[in-house]
Every structure is written in C-alpha cells, then in structure tokens.
PDB file of N, CA and C in Angstrom:
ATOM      1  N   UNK A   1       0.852  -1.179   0.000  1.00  0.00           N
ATOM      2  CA  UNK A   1       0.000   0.000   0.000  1.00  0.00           C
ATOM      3  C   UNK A   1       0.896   1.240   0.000  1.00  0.00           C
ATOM      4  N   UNK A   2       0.489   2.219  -0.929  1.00  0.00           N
ATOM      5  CA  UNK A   2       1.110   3.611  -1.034  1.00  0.00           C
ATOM      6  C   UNK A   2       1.284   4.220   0.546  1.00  0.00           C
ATOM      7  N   UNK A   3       2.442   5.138   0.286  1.00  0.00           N
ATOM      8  CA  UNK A   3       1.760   6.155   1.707  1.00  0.00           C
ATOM      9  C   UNK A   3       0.849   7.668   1.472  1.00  0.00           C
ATOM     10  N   UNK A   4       0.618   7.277   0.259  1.00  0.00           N
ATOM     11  CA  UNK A   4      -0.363   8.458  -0.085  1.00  0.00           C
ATOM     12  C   UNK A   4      -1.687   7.771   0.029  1.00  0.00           C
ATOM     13  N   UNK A   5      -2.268   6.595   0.110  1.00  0.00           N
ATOM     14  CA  UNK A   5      -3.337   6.191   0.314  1.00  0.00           C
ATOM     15  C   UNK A   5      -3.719   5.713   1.617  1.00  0.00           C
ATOM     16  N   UNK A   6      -2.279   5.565   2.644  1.00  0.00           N
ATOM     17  CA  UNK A   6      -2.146   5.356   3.638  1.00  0.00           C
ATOM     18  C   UNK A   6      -2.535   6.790   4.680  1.00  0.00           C
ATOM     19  N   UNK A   7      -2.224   7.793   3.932  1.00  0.00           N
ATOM     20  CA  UNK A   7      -2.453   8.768   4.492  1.00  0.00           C
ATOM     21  C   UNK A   7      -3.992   9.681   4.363  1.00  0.00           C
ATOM     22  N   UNK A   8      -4.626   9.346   3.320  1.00  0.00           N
ATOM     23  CA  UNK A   8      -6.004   9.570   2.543  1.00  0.00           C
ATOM     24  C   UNK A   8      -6.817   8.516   3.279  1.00  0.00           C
ATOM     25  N   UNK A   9      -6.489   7.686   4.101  1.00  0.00           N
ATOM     26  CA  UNK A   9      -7.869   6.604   4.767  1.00  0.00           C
ATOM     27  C   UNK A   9      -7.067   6.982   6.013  1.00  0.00           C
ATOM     28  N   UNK A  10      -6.120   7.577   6.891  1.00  0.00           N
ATOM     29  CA  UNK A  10      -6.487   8.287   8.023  1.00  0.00           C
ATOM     30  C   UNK A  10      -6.786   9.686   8.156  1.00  0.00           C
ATOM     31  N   UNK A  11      -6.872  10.425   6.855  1.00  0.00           N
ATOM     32  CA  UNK A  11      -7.927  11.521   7.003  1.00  0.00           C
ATOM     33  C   UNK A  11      -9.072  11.104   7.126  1.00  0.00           C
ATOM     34  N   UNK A  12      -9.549  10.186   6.093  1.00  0.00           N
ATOM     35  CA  UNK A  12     -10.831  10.324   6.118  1.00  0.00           C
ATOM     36  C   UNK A  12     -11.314   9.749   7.394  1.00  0.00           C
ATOM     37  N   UNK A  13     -10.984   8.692   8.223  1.00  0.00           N
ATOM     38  CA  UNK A  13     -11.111   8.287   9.544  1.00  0.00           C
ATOM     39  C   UNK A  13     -10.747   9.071  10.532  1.00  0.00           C
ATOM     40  N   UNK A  14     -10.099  10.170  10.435  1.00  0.00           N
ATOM     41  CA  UNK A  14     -10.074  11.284  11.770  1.00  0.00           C
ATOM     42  C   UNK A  14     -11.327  12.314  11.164  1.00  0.00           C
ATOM     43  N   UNK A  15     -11.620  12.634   9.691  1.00  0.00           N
ATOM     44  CA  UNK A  15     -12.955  13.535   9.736  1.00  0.00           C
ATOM     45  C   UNK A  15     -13.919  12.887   9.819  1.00  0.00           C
ATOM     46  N   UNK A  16     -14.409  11.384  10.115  1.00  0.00           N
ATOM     47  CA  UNK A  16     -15.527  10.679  10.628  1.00  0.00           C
ATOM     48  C   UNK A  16     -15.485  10.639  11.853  1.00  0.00           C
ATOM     49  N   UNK A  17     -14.736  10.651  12.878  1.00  0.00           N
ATOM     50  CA  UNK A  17     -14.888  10.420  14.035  1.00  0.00           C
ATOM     51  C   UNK A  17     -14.680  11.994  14.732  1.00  0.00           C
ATOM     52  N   UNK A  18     -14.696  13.408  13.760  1.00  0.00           N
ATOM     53  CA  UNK A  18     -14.359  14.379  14.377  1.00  0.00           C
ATOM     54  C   UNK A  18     -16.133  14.741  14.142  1.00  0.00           C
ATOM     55  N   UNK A  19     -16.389  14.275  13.380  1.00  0.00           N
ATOM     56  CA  UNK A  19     -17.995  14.886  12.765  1.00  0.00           C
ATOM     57  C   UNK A  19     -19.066  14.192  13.599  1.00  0.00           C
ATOM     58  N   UNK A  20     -18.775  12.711  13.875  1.00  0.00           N
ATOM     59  CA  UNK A  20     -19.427  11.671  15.067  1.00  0.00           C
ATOM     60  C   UNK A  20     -19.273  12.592  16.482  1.00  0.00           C
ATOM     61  N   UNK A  21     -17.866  12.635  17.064  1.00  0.00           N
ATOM     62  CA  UNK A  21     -17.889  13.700  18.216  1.00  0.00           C
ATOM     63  C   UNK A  21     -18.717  14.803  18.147  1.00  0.00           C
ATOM     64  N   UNK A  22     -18.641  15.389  17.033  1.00  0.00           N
ATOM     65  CA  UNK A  22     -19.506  16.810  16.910  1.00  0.00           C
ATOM     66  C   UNK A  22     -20.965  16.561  17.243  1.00  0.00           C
ATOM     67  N   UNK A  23     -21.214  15.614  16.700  1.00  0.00           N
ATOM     68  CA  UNK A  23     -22.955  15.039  16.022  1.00  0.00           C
ATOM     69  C   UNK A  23     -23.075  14.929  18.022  1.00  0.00           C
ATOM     70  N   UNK A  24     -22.262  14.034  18.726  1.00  0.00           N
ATOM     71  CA  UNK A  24     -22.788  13.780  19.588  1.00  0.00           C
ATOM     72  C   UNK A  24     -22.703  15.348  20.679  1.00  0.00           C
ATOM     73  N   UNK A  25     -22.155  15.840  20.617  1.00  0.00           N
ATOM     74  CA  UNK A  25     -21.794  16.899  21.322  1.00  0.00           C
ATOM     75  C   UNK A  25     -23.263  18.038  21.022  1.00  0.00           C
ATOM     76  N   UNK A  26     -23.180  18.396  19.970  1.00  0.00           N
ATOM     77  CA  UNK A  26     -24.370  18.959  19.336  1.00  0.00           C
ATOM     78  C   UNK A  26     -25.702  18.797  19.903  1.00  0.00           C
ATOM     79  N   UNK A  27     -26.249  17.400  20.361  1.00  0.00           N
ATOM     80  CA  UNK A  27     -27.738  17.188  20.433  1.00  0.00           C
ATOM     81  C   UNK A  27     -28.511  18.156  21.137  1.00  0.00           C
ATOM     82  N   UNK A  28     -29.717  18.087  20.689  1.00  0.00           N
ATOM     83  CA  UNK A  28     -30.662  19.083  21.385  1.00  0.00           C
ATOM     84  C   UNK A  28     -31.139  18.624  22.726  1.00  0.00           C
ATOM     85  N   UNK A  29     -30.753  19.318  24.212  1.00  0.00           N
ATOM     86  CA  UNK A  29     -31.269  19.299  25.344  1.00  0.00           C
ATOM     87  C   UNK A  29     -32.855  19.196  25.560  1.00  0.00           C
ATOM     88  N   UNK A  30     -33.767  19.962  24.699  1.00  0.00           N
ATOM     89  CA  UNK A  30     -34.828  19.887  25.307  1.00  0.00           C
ATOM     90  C   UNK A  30     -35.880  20.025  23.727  1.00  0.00           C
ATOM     91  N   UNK A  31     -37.304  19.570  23.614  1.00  0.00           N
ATOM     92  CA  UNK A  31     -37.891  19.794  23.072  1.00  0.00           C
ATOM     93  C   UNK A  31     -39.165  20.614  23.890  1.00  0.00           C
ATOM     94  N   UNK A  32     -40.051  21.964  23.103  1.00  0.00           N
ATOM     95  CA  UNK A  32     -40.884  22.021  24.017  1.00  0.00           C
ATOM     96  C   UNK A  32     -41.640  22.927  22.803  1.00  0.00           C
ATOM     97  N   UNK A  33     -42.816  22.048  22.978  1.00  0.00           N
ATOM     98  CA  UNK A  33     -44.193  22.782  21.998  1.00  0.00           C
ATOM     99  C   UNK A  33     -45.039  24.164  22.427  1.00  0.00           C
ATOM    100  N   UNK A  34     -45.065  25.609  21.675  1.00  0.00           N
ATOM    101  CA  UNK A  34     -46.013  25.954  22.386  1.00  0.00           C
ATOM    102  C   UNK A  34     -47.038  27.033  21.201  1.00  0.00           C
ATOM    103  N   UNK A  35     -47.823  26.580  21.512  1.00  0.00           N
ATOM    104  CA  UNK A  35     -48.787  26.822  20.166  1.00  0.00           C
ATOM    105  C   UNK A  35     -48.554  26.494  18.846  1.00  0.00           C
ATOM    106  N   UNK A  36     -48.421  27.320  18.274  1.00  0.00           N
ATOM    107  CA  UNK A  36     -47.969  26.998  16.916  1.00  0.00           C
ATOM    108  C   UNK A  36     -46.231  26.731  16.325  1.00  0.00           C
ATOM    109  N   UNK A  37     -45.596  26.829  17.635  1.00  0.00           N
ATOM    110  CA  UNK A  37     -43.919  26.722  16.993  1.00  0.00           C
ATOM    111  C   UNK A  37     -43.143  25.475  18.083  1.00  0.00           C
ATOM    112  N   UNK A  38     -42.326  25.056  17.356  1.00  0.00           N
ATOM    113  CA  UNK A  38     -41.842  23.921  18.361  1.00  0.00           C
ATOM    114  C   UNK A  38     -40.045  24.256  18.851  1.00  0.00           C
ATOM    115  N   UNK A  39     -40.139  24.144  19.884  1.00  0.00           N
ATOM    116  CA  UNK A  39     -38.937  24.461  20.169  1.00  0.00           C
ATOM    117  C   UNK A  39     -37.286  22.910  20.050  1.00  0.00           C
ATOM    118  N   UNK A  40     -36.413  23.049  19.737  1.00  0.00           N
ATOM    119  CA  UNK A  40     -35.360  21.859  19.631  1.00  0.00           C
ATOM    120  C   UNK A  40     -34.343  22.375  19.796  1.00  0.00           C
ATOM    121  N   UNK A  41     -33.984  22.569  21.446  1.00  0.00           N
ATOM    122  CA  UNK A  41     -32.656  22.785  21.809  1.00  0.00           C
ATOM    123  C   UNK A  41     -32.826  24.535  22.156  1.00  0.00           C
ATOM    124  N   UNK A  42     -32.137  25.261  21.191  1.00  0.00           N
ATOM    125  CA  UNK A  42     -31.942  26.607  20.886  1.00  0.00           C
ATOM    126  C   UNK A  42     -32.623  27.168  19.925  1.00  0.00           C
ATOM    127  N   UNK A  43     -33.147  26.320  18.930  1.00  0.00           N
ATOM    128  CA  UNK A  43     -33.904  26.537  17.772  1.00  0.00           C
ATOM    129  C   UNK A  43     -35.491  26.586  17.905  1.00  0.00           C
ATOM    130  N   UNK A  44     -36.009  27.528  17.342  1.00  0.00           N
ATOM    131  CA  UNK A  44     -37.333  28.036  17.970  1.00  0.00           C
ATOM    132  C   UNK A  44     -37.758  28.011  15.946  1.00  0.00           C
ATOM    133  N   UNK A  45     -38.666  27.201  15.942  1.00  0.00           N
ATOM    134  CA  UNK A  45     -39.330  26.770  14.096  1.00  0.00           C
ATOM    135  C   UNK A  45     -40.990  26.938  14.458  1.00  0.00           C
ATOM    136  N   UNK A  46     -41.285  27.957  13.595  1.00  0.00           N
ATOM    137  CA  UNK A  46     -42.680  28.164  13.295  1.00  0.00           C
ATOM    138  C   UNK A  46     -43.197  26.875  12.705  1.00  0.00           C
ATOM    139  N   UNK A  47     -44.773  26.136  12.992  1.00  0.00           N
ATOM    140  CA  UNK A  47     -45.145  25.616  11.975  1.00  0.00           C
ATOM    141  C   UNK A  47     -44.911  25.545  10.549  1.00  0.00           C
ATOM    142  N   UNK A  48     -45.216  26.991   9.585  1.00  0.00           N
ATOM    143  CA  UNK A  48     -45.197  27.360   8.734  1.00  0.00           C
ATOM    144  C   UNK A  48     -44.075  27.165   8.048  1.00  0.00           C
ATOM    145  N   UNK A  49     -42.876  26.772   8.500  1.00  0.00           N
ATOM    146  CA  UNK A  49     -41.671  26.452   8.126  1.00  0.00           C
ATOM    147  C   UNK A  49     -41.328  25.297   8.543  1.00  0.00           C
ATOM    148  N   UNK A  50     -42.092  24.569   8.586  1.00  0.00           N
ATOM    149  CA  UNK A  50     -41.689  23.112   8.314  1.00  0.00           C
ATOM    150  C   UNK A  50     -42.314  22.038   7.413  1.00  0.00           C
ATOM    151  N   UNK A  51     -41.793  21.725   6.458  1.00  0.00           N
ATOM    152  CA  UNK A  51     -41.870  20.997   5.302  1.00  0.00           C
ATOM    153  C   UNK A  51     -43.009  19.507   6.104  1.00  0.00           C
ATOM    154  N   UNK A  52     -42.037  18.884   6.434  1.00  0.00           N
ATOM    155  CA  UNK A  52     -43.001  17.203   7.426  1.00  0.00           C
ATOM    156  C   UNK A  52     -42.358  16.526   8.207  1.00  0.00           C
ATOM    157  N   UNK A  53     -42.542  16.365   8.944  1.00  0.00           N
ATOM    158  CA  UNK A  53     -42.276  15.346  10.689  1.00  0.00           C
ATOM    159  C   UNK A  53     -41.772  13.861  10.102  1.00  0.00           C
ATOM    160  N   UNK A  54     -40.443  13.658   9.857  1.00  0.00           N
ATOM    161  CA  UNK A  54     -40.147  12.176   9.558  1.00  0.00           C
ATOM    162  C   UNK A  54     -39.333  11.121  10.870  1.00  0.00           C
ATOM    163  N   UNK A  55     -40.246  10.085  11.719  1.00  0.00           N
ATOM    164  CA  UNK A  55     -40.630   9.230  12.051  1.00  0.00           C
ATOM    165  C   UNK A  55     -39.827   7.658  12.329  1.00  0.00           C
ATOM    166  N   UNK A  56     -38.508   7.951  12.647  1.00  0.00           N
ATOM    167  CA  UNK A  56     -37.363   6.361  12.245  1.00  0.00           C
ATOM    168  C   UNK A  56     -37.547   5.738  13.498  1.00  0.00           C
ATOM    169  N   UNK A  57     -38.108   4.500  12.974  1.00  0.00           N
ATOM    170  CA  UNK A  57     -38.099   3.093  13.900  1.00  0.00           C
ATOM    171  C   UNK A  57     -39.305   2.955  14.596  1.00  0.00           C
ATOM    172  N   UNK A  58     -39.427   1.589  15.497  1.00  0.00           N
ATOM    173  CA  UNK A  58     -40.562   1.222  15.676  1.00  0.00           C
ATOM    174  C   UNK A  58     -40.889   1.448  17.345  1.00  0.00           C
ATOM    175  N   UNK A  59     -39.896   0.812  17.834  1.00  0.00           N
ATOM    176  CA  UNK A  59     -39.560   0.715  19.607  1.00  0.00           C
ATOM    177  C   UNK A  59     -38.998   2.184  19.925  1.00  0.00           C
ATOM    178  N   UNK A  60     -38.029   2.237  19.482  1.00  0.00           N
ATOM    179  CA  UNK A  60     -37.142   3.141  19.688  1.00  0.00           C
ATOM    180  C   UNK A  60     -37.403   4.336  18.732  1.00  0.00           C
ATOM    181  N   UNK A  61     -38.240   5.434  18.432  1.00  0.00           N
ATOM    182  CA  UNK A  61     -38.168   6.254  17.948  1.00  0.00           C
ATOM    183  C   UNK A  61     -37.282   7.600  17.580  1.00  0.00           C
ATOM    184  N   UNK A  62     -37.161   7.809  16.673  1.00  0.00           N
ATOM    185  CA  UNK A  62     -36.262   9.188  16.626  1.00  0.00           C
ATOM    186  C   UNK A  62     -37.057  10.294  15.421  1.00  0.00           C
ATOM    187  N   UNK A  63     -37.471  11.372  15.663  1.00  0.00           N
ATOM    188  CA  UNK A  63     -37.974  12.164  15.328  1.00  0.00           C
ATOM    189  C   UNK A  63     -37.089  13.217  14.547  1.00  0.00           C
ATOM    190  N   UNK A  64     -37.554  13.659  13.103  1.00  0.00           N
ATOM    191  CA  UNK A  64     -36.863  14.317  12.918  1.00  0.00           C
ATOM    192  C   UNK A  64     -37.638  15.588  12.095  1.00  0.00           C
ATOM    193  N   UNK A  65     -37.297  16.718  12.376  1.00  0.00           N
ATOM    194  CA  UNK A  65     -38.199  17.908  11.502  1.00  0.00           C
ATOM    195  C   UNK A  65     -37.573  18.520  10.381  1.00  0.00           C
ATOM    196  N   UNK A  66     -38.100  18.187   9.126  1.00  0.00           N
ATOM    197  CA  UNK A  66     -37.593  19.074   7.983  1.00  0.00           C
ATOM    198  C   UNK A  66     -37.623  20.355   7.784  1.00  0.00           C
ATOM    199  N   UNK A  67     -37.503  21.060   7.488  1.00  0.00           N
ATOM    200  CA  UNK A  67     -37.152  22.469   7.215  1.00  0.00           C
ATOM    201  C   UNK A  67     -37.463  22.952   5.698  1.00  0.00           C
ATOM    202  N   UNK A  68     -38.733  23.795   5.183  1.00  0.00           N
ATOM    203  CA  UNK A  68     -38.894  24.042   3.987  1.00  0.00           C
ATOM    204  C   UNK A  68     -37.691  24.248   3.461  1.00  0.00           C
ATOM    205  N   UNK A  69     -37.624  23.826   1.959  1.00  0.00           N
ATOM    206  CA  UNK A  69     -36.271  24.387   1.497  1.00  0.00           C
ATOM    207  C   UNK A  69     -35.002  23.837   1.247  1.00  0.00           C
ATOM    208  N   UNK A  70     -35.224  22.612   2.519  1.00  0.00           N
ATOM    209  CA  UNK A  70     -34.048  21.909   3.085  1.00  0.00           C
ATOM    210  C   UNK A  70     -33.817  20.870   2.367  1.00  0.00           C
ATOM    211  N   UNK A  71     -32.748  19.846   2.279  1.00  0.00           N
ATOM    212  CA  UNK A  71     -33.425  18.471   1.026  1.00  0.00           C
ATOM    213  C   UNK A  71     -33.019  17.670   2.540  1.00  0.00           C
ATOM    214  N   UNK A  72     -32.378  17.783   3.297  1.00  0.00           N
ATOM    215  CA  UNK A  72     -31.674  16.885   4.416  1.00  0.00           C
ATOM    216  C   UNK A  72     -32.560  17.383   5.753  1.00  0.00           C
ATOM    217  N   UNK A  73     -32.735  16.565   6.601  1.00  0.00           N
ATOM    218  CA  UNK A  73     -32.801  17.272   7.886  1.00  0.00           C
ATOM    219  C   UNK A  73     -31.582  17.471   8.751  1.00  0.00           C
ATOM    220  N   UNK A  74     -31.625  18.587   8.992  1.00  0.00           N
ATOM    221  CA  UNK A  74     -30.410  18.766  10.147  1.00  0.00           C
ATOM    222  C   UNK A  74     -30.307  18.225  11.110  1.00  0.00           C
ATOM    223  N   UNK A  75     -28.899  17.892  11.717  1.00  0.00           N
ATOM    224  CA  UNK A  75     -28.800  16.871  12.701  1.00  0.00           C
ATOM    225  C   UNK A  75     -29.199  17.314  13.852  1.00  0.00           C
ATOM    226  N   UNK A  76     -29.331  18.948  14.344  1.00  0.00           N
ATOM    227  CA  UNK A  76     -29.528  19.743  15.444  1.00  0.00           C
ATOM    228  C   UNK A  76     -31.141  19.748  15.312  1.00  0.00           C
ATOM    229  N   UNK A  77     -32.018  19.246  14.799  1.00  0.00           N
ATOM    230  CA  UNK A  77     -33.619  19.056  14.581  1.00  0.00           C
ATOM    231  C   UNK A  77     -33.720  17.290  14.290  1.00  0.00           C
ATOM    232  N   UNK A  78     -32.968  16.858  14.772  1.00  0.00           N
ATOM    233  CA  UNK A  78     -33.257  15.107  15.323  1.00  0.00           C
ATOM    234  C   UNK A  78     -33.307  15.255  16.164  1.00  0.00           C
ATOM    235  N   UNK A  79     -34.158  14.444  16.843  1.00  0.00           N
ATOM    236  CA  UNK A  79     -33.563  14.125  18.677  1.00  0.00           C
ATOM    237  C   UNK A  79     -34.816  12.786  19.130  1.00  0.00           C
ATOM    238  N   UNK A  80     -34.436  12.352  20.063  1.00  0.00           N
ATOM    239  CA  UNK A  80     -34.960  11.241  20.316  1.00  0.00           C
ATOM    240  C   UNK A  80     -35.496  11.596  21.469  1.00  0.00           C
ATOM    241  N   UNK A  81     -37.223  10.781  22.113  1.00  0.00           N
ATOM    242  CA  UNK A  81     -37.434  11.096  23.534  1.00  0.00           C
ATOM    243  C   UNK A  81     -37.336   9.943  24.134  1.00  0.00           C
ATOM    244  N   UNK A  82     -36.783  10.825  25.606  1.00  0.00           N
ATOM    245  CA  UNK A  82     -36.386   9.884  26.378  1.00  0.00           C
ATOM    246  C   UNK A  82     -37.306  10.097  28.117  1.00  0.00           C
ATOM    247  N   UNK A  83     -37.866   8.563  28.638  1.00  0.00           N
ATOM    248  CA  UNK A  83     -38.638   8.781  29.843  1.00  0.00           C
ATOM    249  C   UNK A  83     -40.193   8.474  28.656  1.00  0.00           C
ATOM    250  N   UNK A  84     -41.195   8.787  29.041  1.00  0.00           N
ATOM    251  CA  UNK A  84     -42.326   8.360  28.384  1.00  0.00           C
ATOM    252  C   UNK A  84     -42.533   8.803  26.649  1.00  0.00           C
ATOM    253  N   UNK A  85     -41.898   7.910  25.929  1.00  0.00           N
ATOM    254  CA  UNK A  85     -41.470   8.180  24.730  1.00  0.00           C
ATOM    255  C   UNK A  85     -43.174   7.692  23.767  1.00  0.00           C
ATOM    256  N   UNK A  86     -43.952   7.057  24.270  1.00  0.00           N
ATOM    257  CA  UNK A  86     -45.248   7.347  23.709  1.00  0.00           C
ATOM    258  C   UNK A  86     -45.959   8.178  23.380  1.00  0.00           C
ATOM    259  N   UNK A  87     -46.558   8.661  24.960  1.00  0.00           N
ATOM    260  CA  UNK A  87     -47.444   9.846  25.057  1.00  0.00           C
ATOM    261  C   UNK A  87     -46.935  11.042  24.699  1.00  0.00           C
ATOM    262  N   UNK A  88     -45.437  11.278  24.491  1.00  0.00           N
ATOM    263  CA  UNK A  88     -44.847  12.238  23.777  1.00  0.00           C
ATOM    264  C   UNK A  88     -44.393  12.704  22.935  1.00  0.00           C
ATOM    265  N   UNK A  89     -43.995  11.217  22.282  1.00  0.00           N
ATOM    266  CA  UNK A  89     -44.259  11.340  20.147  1.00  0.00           C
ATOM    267  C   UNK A  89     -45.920  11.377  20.280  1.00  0.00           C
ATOM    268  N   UNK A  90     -47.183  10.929  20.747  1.00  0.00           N
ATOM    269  CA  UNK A  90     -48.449  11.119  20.623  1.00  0.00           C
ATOM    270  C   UNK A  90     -48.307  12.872  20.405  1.00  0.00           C
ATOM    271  N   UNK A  91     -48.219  13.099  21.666  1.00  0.00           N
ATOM    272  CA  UNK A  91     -48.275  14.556  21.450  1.00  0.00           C
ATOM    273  C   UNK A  91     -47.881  15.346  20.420  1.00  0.00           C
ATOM    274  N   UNK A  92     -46.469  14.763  19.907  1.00  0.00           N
ATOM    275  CA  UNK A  92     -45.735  15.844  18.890  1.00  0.00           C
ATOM    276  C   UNK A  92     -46.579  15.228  17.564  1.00  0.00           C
ATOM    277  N   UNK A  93     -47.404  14.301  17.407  1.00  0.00           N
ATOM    278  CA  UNK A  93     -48.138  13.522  16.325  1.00  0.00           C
ATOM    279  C   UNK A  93     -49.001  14.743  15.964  1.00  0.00           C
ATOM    280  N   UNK A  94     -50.093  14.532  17.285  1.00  0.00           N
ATOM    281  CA  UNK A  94     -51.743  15.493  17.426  1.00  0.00           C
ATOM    282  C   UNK A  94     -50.705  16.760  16.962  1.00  0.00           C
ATOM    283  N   UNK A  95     -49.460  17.587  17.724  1.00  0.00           N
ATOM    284  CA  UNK A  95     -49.808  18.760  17.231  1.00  0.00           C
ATOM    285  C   UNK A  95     -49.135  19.210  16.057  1.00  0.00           C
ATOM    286  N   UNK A  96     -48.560  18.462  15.390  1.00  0.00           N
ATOM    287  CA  UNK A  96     -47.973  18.265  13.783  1.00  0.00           C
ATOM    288  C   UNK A  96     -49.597  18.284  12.894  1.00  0.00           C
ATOM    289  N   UNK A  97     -50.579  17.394  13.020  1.00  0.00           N
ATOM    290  CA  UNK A  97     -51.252  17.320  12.462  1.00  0.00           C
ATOM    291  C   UNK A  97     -52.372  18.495  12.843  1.00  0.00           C
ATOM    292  N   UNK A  98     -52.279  18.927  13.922  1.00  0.00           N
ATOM    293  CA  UNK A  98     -53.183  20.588  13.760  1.00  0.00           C
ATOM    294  C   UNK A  98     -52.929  21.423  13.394  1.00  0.00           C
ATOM    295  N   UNK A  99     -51.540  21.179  13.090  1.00  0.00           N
ATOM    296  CA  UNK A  99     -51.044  22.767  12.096  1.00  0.00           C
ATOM    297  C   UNK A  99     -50.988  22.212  10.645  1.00  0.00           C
ATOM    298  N   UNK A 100     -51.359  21.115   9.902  1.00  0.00           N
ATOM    299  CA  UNK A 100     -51.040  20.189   8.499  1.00  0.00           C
ATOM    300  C   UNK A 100     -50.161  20.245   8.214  1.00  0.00           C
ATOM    301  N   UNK A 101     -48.964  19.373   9.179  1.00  0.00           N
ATOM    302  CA  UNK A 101     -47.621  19.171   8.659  1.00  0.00           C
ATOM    303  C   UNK A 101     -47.737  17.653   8.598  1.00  0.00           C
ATOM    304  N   UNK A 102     -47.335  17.642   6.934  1.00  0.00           N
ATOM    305  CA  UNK A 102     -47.265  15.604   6.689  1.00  0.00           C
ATOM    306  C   UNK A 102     -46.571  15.135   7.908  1.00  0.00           C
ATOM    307  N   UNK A 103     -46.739  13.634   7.968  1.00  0.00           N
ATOM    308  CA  UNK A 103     -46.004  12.975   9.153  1.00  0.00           C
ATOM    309  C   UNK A 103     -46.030  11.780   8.035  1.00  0.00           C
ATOM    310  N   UNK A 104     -44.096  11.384   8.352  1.00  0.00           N
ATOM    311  CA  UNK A 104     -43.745  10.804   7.210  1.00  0.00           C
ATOM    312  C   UNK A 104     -42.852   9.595   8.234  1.00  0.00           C
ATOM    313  N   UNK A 105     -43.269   7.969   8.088  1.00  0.00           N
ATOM    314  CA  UNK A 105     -42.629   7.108   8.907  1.00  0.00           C
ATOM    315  C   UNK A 105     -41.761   6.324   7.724  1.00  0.00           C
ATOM    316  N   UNK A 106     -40.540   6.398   8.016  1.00  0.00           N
ATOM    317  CA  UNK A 106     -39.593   5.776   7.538  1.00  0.00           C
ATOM    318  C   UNK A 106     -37.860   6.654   7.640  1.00  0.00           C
ATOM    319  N   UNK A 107     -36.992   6.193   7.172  1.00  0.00           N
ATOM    320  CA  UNK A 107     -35.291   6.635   7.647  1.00  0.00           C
ATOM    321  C   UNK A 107     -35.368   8.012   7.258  1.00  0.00           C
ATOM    322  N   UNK A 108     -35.019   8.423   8.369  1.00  0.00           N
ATOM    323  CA  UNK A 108     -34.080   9.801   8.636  1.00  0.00           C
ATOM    324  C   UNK A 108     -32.714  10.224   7.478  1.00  0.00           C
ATOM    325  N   UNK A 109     -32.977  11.110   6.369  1.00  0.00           N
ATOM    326  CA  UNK A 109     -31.486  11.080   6.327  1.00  0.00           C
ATOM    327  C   UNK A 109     -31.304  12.794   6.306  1.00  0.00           C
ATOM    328  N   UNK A 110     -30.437  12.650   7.449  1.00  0.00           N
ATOM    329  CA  UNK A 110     -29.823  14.124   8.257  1.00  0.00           C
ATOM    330  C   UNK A 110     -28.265  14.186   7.673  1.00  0.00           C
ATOM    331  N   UNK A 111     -28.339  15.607   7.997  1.00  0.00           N
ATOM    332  CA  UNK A 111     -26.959  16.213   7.408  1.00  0.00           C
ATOM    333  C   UNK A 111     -26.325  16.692   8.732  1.00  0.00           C
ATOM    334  N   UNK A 112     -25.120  16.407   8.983  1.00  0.00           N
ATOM    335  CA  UNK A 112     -23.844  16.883  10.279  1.00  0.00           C
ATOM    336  C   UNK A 112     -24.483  18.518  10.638  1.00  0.00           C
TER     337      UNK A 112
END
C-alpha cells in the first residue's frame, strides 16, 4: 500500500470520528411545543416552516423535523425522547397534524 493512500484513509477516519464527536456533542437538550412553533434545543421553528415530521423506527423512535427548502434534515432538529417516549411522540403527532404538517414514517437522512 502507497503512503499516499495510507495517508487519505487516516484523514478520512479522523474527519468521521471528528464529525461523530460533533454530532454527539451537538444534540438538542430539550424539546418544548407551544402553540404553533416547536422548540429543539436553541432553535425556535414556526409551523409554517416546516416541510413534514419524519418518524425512524418502531420501539425506539427518533424524530426528525424538515425544514422548507431543506433536502436533508439537520442533525440539530433530530432528537430522540427519552422517559415516556409514547405519550410524547403522541403529542408531537396530534400537534404536527393541527397545524397540516405531513407525518412521514420511515429513515431519517440528516446532514452533520
């Protein structure tokens, strides 16, 4: 093996595991609904600006909100609930669907 290819697969393995650290470092602390805008972390999103609610997995849920405009969801608008993870994707269900934002079940694909 070259050491130029030797050196091109430990870049690319230190910018996967610098972007993984990030991803995990990043997550949103808190979700919290109030009327019409939903809050994720620091980020405060009107209804009106959100494209549709996409839905990964069955047990284990992870929620993710698109962003008009957007083709990816951002990784800082994933987040997973944790403690009564039913009645609280229920909730974020009912109030997705009172403002007519699609709710879309199948893989997440988010951008760093």
């Amino acid at each position: 093996m070259s050491p130029i290819v030797g050196i091109a697969f430990c870049l690319l393995y230190t910018g996967l595991l610098v972007a993984y650290v990030i991803r995990m470092i990043i997550q949103p602390r808190h979700v919290e609904i109030i009327g019409d805008k939903i809050i994720v972390g620091r980020k405060e999103i009107p209804a009106v600006h959100i494209d549709k609610l996409v839905i990964q997995g069955y047990f284990s849920q992870v929620i993710g909100i698109k962003p008009r405009g957007k083709r990816l969801v951002p990784s800082l608008l994933c987040f997973k609930i944790k403690g009564n993870e039913e009645e609280y994707t229920e909730e974020i269900i009912e109030w997705a669907k009172r403002n007519e934002i699609p709710i879309k079940y199948g893989r997440i694909f988010r951008w760093i």
